[in-house]
N, C-alpha and C. Protein backbone atom coordinates (compact mmCIF):
# COMPACT_ATOMS: atom_id res chain seq x y z
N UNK A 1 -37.09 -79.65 -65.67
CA UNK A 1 -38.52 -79.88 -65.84
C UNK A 1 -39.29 -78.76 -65.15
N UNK A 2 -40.42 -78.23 -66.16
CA UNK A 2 -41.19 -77.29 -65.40
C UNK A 2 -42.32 -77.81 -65.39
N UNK A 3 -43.26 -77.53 -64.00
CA UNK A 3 -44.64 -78.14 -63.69
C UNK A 3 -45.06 -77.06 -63.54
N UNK A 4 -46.59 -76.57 -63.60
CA UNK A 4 -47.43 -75.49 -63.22
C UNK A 4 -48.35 -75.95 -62.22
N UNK A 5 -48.74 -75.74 -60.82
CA UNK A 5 -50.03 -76.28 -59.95
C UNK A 5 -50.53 -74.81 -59.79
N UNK A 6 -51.71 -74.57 -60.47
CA UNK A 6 -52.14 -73.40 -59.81
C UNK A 6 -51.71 -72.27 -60.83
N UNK A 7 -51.04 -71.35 -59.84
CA UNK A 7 -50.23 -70.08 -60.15
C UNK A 7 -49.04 -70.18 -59.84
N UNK A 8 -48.29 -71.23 -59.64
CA UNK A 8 -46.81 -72.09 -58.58
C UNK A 8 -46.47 -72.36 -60.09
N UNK A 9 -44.99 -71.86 -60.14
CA UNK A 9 -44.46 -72.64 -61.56
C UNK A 9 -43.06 -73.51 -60.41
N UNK A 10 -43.58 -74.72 -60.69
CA UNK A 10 -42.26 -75.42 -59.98
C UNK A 10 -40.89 -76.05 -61.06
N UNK A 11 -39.82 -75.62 -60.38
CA UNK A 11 -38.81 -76.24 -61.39
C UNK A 11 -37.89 -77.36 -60.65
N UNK A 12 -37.17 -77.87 -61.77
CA UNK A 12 -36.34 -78.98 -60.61
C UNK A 12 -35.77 -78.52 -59.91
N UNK A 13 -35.04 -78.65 -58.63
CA UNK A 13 -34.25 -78.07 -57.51
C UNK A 13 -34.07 -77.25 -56.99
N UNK A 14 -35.64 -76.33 -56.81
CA UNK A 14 -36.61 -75.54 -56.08
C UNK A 14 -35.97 -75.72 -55.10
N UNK A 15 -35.99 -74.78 -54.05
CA UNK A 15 -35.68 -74.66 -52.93
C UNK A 15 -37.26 -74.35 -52.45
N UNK A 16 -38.52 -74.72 -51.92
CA UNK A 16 -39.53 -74.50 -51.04
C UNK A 16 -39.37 -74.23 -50.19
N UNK A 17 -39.97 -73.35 -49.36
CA UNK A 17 -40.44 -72.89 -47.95
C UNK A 17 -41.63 -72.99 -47.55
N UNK A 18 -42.10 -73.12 -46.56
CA UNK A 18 -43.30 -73.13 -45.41
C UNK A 18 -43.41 -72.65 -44.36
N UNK A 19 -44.03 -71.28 -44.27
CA UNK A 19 -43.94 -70.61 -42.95
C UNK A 19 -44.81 -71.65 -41.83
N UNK A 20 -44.29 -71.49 -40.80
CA UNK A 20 -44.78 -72.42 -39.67
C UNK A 20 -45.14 -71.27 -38.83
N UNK A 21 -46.40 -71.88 -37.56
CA UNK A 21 -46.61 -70.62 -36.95
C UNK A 21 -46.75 -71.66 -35.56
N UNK A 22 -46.71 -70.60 -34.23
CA UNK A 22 -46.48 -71.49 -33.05
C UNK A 22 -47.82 -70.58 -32.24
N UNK A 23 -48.86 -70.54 -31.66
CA UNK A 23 -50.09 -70.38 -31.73
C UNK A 23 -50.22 -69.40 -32.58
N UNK A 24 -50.40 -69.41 -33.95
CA UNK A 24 -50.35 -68.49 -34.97
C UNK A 24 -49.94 -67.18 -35.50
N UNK A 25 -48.53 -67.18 -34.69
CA UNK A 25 -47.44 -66.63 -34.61
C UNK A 25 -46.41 -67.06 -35.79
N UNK A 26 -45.93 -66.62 -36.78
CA UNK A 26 -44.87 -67.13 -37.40
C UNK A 26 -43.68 -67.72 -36.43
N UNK A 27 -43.28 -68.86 -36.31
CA UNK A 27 -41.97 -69.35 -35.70
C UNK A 27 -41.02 -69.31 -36.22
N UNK A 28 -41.21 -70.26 -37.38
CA UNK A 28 -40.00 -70.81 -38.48
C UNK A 28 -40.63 -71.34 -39.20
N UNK A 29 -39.31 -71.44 -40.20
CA UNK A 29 -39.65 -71.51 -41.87
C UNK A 29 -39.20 -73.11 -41.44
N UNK A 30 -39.87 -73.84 -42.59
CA UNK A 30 -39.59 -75.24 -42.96
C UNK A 30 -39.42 -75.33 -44.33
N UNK A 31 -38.20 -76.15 -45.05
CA UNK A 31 -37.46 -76.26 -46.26
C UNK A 31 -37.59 -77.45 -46.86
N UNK A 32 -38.06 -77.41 -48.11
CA UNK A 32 -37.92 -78.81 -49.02
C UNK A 32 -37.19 -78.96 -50.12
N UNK A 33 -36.38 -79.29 -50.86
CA UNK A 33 -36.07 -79.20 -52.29
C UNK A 33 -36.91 -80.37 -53.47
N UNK A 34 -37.26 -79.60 -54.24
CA UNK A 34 -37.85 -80.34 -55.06
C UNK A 34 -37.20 -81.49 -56.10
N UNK A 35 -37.74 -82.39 -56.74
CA UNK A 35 -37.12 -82.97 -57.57
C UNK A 35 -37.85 -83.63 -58.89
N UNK A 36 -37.59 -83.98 -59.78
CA UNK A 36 -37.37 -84.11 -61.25
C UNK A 36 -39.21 -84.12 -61.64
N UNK A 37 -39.44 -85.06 -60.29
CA UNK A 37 -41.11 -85.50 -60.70
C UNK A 37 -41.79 -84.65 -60.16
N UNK A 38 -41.25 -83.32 -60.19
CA UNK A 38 -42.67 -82.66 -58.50
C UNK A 38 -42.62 -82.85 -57.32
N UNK A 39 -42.02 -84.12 -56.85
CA UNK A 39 -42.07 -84.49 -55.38
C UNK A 39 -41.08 -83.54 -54.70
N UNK A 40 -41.08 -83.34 -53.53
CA UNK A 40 -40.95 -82.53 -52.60
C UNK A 40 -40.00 -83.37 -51.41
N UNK A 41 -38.65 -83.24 -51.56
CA UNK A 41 -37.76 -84.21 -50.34
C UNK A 41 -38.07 -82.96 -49.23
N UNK A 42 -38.08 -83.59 -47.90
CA UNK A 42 -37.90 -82.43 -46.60
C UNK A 42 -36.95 -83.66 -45.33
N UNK A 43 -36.15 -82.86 -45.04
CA UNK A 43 -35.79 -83.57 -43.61
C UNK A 43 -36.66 -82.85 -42.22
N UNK A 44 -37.12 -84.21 -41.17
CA UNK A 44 -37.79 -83.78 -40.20
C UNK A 44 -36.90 -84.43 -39.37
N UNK A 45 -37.21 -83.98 -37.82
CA UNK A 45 -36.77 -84.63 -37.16
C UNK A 45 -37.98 -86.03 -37.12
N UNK A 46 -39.32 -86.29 -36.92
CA UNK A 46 -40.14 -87.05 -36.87
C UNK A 46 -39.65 -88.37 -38.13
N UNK A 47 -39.60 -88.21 -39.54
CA UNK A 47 -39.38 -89.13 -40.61
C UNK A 47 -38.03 -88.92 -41.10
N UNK A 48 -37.45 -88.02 -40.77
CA UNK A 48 -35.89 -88.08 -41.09
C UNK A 48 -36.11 -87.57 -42.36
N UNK A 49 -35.56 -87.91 -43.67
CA UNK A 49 -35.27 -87.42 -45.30
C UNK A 49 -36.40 -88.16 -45.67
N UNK A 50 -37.54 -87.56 -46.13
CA UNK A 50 -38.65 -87.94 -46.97
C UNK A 50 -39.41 -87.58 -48.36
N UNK A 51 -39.74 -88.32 -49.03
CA UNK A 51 -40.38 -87.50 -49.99
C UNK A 51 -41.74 -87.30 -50.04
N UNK A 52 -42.56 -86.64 -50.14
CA UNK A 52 -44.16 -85.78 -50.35
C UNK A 52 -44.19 -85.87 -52.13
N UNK A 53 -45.29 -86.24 -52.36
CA UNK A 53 -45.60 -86.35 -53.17
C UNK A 53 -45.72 -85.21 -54.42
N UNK A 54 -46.05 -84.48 -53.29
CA UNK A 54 -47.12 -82.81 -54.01
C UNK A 54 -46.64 -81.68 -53.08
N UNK A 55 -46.88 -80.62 -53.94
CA UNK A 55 -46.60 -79.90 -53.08
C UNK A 55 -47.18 -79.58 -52.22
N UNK A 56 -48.68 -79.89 -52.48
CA UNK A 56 -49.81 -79.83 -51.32
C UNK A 56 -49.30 -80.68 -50.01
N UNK A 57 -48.87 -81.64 -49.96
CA UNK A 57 -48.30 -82.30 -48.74
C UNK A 57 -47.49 -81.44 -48.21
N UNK A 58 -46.15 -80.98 -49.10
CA UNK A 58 -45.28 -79.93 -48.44
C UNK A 58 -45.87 -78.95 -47.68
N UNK A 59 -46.89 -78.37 -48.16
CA UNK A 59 -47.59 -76.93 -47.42
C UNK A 59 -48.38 -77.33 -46.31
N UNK A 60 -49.09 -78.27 -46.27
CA UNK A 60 -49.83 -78.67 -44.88
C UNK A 60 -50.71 -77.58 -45.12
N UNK A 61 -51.13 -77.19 -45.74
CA UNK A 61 -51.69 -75.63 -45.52
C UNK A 61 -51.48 -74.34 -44.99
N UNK A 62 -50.13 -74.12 -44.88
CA UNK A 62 -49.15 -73.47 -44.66
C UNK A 62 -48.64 -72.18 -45.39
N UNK A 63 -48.86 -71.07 -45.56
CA UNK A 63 -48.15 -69.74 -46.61
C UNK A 63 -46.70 -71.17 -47.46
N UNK A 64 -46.53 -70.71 -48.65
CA UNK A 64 -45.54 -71.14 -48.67
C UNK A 64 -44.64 -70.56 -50.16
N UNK A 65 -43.91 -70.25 -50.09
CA UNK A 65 -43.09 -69.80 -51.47
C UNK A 65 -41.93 -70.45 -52.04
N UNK A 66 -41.19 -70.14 -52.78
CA UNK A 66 -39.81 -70.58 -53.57
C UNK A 66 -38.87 -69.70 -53.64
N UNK A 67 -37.68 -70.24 -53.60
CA UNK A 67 -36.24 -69.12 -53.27
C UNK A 67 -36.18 -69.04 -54.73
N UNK A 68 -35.89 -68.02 -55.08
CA UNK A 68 -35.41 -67.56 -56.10
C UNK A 68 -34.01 -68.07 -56.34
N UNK A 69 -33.71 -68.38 -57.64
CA UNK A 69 -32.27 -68.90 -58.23
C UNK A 69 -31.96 -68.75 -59.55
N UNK A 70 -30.67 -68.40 -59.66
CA UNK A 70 -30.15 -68.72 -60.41
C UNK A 70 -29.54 -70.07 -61.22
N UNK A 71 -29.78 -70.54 -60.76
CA UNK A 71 -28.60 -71.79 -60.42
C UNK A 71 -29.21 -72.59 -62.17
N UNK A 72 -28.13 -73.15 -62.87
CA UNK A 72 -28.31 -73.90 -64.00
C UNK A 72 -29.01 -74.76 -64.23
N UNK A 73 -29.36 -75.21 -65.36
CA UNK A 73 -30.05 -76.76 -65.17
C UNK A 73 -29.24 -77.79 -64.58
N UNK A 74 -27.94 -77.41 -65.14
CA UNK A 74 -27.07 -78.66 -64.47
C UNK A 74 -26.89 -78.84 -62.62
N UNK A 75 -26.77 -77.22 -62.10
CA UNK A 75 -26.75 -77.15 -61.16
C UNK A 75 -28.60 -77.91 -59.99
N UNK A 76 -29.67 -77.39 -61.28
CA UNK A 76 -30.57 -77.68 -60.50
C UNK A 76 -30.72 -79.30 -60.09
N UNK A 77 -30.10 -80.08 -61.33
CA UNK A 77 -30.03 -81.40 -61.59
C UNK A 77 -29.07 -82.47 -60.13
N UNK A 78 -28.37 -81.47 -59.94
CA UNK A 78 -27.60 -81.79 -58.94
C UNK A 78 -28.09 -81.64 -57.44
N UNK A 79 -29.20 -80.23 -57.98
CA UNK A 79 -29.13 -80.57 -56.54
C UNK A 79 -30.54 -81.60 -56.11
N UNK A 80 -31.51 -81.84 -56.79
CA UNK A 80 -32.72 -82.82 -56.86
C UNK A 80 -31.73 -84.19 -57.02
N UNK A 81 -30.66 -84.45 -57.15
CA UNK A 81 -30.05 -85.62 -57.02
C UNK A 81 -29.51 -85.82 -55.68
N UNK A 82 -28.88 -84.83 -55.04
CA UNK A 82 -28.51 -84.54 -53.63
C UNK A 82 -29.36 -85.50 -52.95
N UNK A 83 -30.52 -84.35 -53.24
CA UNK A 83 -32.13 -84.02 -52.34
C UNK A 83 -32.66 -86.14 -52.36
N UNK A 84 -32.60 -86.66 -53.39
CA UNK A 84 -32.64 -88.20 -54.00
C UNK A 84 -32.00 -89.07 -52.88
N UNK A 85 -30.61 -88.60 -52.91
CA UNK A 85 -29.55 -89.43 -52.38
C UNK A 85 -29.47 -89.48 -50.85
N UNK A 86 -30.83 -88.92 -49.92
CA UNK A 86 -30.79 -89.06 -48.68
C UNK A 86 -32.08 -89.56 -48.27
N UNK A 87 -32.88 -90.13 -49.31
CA UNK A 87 -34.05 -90.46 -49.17
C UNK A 87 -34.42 -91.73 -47.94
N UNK A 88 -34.79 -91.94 -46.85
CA UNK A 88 -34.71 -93.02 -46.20
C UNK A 88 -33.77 -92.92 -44.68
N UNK A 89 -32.92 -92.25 -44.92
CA UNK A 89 -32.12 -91.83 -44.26
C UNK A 89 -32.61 -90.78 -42.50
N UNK A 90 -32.34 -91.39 -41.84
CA UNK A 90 -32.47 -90.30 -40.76
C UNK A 90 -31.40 -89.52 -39.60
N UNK A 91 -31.19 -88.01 -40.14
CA UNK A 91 -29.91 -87.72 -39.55
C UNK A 91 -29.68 -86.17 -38.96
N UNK A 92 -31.37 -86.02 -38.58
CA UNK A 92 -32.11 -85.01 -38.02
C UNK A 92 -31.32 -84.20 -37.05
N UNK A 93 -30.80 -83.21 -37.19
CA UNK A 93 -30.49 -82.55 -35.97
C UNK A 93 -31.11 -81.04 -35.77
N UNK A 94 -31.67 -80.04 -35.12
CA UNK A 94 -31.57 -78.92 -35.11
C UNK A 94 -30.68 -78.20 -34.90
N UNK A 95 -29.51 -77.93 -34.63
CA UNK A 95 -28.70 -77.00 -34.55
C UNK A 95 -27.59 -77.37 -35.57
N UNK A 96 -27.23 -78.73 -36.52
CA UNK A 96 -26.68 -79.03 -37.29
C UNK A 96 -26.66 -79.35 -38.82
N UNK A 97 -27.92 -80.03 -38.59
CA UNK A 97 -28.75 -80.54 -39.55
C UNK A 97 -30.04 -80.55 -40.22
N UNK A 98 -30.51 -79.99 -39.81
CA UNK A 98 -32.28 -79.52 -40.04
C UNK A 98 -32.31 -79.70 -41.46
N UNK A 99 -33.87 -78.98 -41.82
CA UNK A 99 -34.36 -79.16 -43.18
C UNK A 99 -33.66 -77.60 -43.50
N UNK A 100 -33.18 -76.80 -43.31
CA UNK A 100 -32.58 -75.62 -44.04
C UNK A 100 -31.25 -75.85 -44.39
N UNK A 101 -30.33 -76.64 -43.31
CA UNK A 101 -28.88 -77.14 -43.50
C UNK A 101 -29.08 -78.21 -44.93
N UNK A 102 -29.85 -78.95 -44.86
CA UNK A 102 -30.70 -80.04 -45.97
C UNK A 102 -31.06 -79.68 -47.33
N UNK A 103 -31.58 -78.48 -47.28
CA UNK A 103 -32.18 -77.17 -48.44
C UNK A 103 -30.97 -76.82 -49.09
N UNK A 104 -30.35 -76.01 -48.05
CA UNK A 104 -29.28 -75.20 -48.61
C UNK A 104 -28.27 -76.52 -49.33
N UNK A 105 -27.67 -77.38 -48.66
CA UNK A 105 -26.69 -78.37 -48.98
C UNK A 105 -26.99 -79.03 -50.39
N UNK A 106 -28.41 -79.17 -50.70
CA UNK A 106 -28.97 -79.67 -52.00
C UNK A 106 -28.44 -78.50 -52.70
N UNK A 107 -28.82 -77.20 -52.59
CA UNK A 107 -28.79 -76.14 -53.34
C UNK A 107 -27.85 -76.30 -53.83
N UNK A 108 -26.38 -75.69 -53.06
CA UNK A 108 -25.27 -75.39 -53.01
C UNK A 108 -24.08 -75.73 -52.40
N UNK A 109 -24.02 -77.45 -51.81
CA UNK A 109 -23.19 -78.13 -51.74
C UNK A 109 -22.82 -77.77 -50.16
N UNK A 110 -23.54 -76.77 -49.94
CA UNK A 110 -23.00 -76.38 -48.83
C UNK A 110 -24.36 -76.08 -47.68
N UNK A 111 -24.14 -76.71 -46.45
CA UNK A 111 -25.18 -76.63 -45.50
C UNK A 111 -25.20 -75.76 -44.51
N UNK A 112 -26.05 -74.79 -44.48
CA UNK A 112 -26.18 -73.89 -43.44
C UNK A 112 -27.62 -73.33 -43.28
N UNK A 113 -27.72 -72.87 -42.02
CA UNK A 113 -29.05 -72.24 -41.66
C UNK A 113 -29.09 -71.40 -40.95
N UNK A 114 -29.60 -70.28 -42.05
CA UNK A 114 -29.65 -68.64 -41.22
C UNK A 114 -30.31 -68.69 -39.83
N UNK A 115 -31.62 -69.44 -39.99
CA UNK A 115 -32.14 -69.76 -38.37
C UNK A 115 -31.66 -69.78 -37.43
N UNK A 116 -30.70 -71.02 -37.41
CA UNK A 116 -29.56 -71.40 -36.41
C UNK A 116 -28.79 -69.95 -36.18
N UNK A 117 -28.35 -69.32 -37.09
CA UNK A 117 -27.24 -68.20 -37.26
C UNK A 117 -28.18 -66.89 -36.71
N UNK A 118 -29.25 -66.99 -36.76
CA UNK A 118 -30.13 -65.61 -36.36
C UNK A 118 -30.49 -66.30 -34.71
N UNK A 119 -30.49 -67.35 -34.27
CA UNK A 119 -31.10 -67.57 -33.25
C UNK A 119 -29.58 -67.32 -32.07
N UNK A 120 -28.82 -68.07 -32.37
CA UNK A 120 -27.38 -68.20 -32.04
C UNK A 120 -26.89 -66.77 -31.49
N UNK A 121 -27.42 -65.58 -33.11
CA UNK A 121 -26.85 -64.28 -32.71
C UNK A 121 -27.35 -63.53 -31.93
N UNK A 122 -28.49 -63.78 -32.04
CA UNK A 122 -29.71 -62.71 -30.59
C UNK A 122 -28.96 -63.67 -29.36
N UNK A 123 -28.95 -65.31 -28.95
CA UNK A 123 -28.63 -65.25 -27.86
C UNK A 123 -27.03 -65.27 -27.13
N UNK A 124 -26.02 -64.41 -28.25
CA UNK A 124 -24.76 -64.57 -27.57
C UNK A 124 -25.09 -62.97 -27.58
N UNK A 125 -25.91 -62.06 -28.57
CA UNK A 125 -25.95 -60.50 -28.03
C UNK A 125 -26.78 -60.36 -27.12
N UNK A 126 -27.34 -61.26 -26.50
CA UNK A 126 -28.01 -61.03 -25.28
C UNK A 126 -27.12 -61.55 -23.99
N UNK A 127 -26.64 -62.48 -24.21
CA UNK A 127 -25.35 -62.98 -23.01
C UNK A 127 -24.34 -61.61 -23.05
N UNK A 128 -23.95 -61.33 -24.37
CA UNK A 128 -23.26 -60.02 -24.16
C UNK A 128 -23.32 -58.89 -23.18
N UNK A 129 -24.52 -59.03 -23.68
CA UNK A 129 -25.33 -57.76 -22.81
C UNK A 129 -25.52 -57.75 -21.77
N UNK A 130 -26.05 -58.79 -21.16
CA UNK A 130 -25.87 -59.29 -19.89
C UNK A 130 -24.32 -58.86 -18.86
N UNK A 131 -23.49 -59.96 -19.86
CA UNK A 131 -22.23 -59.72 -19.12
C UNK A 131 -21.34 -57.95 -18.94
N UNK A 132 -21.78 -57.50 -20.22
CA UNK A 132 -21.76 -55.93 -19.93
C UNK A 132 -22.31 -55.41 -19.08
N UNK A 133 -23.55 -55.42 -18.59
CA UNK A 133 -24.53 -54.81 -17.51
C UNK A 133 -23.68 -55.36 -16.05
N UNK A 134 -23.76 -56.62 -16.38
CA UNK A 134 -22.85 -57.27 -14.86
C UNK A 134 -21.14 -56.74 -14.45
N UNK A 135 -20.63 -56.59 -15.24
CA UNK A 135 -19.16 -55.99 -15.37
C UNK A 135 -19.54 -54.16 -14.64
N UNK A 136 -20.33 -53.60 -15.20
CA UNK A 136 -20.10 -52.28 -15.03
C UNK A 136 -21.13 -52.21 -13.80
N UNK A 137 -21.60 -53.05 -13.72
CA UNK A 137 -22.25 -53.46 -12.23
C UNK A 137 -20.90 -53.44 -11.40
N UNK A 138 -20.53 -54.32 -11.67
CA UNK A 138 -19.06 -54.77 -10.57
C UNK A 138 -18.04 -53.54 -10.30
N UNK A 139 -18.09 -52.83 -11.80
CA UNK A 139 -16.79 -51.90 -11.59
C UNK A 139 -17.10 -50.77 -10.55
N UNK A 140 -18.75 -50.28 -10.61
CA UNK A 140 -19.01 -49.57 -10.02
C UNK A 140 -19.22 -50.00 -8.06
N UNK A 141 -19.33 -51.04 -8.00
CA UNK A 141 -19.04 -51.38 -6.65
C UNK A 141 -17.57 -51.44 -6.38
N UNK A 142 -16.90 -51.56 -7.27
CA UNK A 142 -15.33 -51.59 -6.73
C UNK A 142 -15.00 -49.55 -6.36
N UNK A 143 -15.91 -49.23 -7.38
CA UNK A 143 -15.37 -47.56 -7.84
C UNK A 143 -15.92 -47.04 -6.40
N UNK A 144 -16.85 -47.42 -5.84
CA UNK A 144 -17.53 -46.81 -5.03
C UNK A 144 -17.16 -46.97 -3.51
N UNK A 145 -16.43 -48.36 -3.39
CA UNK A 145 -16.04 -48.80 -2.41
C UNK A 145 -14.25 -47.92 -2.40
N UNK A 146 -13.84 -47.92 -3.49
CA UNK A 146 -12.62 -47.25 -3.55
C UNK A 146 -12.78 -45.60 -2.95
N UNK A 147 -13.94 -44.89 -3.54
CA UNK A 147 -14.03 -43.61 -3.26
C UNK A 147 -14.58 -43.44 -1.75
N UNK A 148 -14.78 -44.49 -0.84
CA UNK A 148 -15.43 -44.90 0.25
C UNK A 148 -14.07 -44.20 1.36
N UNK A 149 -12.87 -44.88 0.59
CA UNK A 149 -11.82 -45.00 1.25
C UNK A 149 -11.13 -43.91 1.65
């Protein structure tokens, strides 16, 4: 099914986005998948798996766009049935479960979130870094205390 609002061509099992901003700063993206009628499923942590009516609810007034896909009718069908089949449900997590793990899993059966994976990677290359700075910290007090001798 295709709907038009606007200049928005929505199709079934849309993947939506909503840039979020934290004092009007972009933070993070927030994810909905669409389904058959227009409505808009999102997992929050606040309502758990919900549906929005419109997409205007989805956006809050918010920038907001659509992932581009390939994906079949059959595939889109599947995944707005996914998106269906958790309606009511609350099983909110951020680092497991969010609305992108939620997005993606409707999409493509499979749940993941670059967020998590971009946030995760800055802070183990920053522990890295850390522990590098501290190591060659150390070696050089051993080196120095050795050349002491």
């Amino acid at each position: 099914m295709i709907l038009l609002i606007g200049n928005i061509i929505l199709v079934i099992g849309d993947t939506h986005v909503a840039q979020c901003a934290i004092l009007g700063w972009p933070a993070f993206r927030h994810f909905g998948t669409e389904i058959a009628d227009g409505a808009i499923i999102e997992n929050t942590l606040r309502y758990g798996y919900r549906r929005l009516d419109s997409h205007a609810d989805f956006a809050r007034g918010r920038k907001t766009w659509i992932v581009l896909s390939n994906a079949t009718a059959e595939e889109r069908t599947e995944a707005a049935r996914r998106a269906e089949s958790k309606i009511g449900q609350h099983a909110y997590n951020l680092l497991w479960n969010n609305c992108e793990h939620f997005a993606s899993w409707c999409a493509t059966g499979i749940a993941v979130s670059q967020q998590v994976i971009e946030v995760a990677r800055r802070v183990l290359g920053a522990a890295f870094m850390l522990a590098g700075a501290f190591l060659a910290w150390a070696g050089l007090v051993v080196l120095s205390a050795a050349l002491e001798d």
